[in-house]
Structures are given as structure tokens and as C-alpha cells.
Protein backbone atom coordinates (compact mmCIF):
# COMPACT_ATOMS: atom_id res chain seq x y z
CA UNK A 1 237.37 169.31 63.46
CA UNK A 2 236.58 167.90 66.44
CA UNK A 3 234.35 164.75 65.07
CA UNK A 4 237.78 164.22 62.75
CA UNK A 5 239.97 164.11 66.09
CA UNK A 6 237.99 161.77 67.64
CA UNK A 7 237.62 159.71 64.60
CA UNK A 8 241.25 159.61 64.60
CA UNK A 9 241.98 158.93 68.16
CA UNK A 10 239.18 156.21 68.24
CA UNK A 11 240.88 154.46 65.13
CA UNK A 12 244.39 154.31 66.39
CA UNK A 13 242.77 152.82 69.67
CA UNK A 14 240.65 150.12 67.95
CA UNK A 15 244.14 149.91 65.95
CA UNK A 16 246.00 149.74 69.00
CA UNK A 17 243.55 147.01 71.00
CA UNK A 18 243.17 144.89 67.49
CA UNK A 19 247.21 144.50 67.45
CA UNK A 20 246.70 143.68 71.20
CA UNK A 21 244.50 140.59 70.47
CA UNK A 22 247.39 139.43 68.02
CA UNK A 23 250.69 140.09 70.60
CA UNK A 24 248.91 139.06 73.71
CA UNK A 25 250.16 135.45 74.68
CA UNK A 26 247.16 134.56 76.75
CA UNK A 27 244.08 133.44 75.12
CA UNK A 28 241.78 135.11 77.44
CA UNK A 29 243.90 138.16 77.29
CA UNK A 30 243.12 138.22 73.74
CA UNK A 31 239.46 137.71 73.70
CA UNK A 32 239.28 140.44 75.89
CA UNK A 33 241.00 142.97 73.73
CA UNK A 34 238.91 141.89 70.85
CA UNK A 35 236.03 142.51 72.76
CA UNK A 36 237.39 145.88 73.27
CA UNK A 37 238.10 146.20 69.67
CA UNK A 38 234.75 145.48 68.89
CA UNK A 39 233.29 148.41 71.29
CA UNK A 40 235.85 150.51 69.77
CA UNK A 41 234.17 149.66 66.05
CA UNK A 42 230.81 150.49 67.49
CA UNK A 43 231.86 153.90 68.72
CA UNK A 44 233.10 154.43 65.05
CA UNK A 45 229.51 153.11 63.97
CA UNK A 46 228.37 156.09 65.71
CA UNK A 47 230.25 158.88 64.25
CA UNK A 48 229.06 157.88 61.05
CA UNK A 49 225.65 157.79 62.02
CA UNK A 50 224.93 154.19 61.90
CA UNK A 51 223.44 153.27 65.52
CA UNK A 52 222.11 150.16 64.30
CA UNK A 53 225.31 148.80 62.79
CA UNK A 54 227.41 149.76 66.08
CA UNK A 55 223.79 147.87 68.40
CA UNK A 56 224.16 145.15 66.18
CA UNK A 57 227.97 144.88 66.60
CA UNK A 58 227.79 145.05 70.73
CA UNK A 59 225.05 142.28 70.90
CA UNK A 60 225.74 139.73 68.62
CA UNK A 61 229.88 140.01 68.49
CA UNK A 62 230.86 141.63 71.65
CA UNK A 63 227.71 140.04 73.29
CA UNK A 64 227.24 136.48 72.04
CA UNK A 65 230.34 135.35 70.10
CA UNK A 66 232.91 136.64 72.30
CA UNK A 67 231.29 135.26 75.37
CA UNK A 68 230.97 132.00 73.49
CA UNK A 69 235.07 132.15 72.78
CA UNK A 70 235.77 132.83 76.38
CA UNK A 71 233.64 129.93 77.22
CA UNK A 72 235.61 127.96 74.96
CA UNK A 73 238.67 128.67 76.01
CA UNK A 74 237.98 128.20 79.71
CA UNK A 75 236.49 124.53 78.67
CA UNK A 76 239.77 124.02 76.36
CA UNK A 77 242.35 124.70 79.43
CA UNK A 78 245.03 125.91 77.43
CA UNK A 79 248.31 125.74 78.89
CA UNK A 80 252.38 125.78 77.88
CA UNK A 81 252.74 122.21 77.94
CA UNK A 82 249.88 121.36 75.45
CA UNK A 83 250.90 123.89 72.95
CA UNK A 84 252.51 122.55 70.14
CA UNK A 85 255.45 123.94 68.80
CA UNK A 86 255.11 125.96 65.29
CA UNK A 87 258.17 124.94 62.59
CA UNK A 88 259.98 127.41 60.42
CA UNK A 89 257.82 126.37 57.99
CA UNK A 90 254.86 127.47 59.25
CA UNK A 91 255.83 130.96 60.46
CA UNK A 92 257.18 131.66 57.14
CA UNK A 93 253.91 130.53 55.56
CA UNK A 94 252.29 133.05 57.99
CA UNK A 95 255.09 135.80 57.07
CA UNK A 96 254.31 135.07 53.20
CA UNK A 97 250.71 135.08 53.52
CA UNK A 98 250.39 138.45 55.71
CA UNK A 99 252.04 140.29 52.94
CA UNK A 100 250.09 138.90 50.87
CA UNK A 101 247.08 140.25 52.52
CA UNK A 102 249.02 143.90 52.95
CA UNK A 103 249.64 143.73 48.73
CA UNK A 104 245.83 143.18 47.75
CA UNK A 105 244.94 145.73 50.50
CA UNK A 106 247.59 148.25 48.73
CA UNK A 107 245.91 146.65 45.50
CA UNK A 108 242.58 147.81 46.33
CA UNK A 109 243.09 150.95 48.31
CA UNK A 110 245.19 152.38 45.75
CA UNK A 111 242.34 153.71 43.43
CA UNK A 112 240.12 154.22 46.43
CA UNK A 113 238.37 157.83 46.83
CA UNK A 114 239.64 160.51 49.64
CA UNK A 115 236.99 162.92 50.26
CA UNK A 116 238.27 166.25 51.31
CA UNK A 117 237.03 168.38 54.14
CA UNK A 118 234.23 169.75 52.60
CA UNK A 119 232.21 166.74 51.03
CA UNK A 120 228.60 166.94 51.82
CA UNK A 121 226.84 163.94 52.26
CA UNK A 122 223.58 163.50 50.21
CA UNK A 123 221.57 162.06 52.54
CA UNK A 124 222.72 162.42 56.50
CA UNK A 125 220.15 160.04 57.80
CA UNK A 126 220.98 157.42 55.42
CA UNK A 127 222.27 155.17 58.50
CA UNK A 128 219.25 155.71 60.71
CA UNK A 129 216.74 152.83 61.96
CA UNK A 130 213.93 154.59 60.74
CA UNK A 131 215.40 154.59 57.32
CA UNK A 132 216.31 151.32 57.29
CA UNK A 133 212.88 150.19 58.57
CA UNK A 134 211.13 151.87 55.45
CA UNK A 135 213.50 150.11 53.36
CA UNK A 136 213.53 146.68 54.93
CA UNK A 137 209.71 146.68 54.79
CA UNK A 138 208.74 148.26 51.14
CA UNK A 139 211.09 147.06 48.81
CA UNK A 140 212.86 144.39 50.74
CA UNK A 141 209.96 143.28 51.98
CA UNK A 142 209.53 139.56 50.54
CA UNK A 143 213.04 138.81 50.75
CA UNK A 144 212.74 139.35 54.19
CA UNK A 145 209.96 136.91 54.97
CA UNK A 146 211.70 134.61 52.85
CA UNK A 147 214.43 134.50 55.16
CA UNK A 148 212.40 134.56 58.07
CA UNK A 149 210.52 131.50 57.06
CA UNK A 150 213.79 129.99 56.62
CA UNK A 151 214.88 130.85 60.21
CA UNK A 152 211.54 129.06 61.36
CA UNK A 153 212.26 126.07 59.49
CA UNK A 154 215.78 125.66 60.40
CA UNK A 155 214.85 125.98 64.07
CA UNK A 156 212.08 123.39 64.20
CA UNK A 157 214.59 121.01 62.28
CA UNK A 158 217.22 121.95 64.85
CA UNK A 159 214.47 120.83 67.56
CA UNK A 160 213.40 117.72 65.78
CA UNK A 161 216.99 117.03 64.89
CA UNK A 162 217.68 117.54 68.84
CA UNK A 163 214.61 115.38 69.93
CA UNK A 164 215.40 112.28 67.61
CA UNK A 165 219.15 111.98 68.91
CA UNK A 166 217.72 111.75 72.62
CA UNK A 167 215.26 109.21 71.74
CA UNK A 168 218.15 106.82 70.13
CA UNK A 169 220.13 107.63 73.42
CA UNK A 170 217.71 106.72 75.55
């Protein structure tokens, strides 16, 4: 009962902070609260016993992405003046196209599964990094070189890539 009440009070703040980023008028303001949001997502991570997921989601989003927004938006130097002014148009476009979104979410949800209080999982470790180690490594194991291969390759073309454009410059 009491994992449920947190799961509930954590979800109507990550709720709450996600409608923050969207009502806040200042850019920073908003990064902020989406950095928030993104902790919040990571403590929900937890509950369901996926550490890695909720690691992952602090050091790449909350961590790298969201510093690289705020750097971008103190390089940008937003201000009143240089805001352009949104038509009719355009917020109606945005009206339409939000309830849009809110239909194919009703769309999909509809048919969607409620467990009850008493479902069991199968497996309780099943979000665990030792799990997903043994998985990553046996049967994913090839795929996962693959990729890393590509990750070498698309660095040293980023470096060459890099290196050639000072050259020219200089």
C-alpha cells in the first residue's frame, strides 16, 4: 500500500512539474522543471525495479541534454522583444493537434490491461543490471559489437571530418 501511495504521489508530481515546463513563460524556468521531471521519472524507474533505466535517465537526459538546452538558451538570449508573435492560426493548429494526441492516447489506452492488487510478477529481477548484463552479452551479444564498431567508426569520421575543415581554414 505504501509503494502504491508513493507511486501515486510521485506521478502527480512528475505530472505536476511536466505541466510546469509547458505554463512557465521563461525558458530557463522551463528547462529547469523538465529537469525535475526527469528526476521525478527516475524515482518511478526505481519503484519498478529498473535502476539502470532511472541511471541512464539522470546522466544522459537530466545530465547531458538538459545542460546542453540551458546552454543554448543562455547563448540564444531570449527576450520579449525578439519573440515573434503566434497568429490565430497557429494556436488553433496547436489546439487541433493536442487533441489529436489526447484521441490516439484514448485510442490506445482503451484496450490496455489494469492489473489488480494482487498480480504477481513472474520474474521480480527482470529490471536488474545483472540481468540485463547476461542478456546483453549471450544472446545480444553480436548485435552489440556491431553497434559498437559503428560508434568507433562514426567517431574517427567525426575526428577526420573535424581535422579536414581546420586544414581548409587555415
Amino acid at each position: 500500500m505504501t509503494l502504491q501511495l508513493l507511486a501515486i504521489i510521485l506521478g502527480s508530481l512528475t505530472i505536476g512539474s511536466a505541466l510546469m515546463v509547458v505554463l512557465s513563460k521563461h525558458p530557463i524556468r522551463s528547462v529547469i522543471y523538465l529537469v525535475i521531471t526527469f528526476f521525478f521519472i527516475s524515482s518511478l524507474y526505481i519503484l519498478m525495479n529498473a535502476e539502470f533505466l532511472a541511471i541512464v535517465n539522470i546522466i544522459v537526459y537530466a545530465g547531458a541534454i538538459m545542460v546542453l538546452f540551458l546552454f543554448v538558451l543562455m547563448l540564444l538570449n531570449l527576450n520579449k522583444q525578439a519573440e515573434p508573435t503566434t497568429s490565430l492560426f497557429s494556436k488553433l493548429t496547436g489546439v487541433l493537434a493536442a487533441g489529436a494526441l489526447f484521441s490516439v492516447l484514448i485510442a490506445a489506452l482503451k484496450d490496455s490491461l489494469v492489473l489488480g492488487k494482487n498480480y504477481v510478477p513472474s520474474n521480480p529481477n527482470v529490471g536488474l543490471v545483472e540481468n540485463l548484463g547476461n542478456l546483453l552479452f549471450s544472446k545480444y551479444v553480436v548485435p552489440f559489437e556491431v553497434s559498437s564498431i559503428l560508434f568507433i567508426a562514426a567517431m574517427v569520421g567525426a575526428v577526420l571530418l573535424a581535422k579536414r575543415e581546420k586544414q581548409i581554414i587555415d
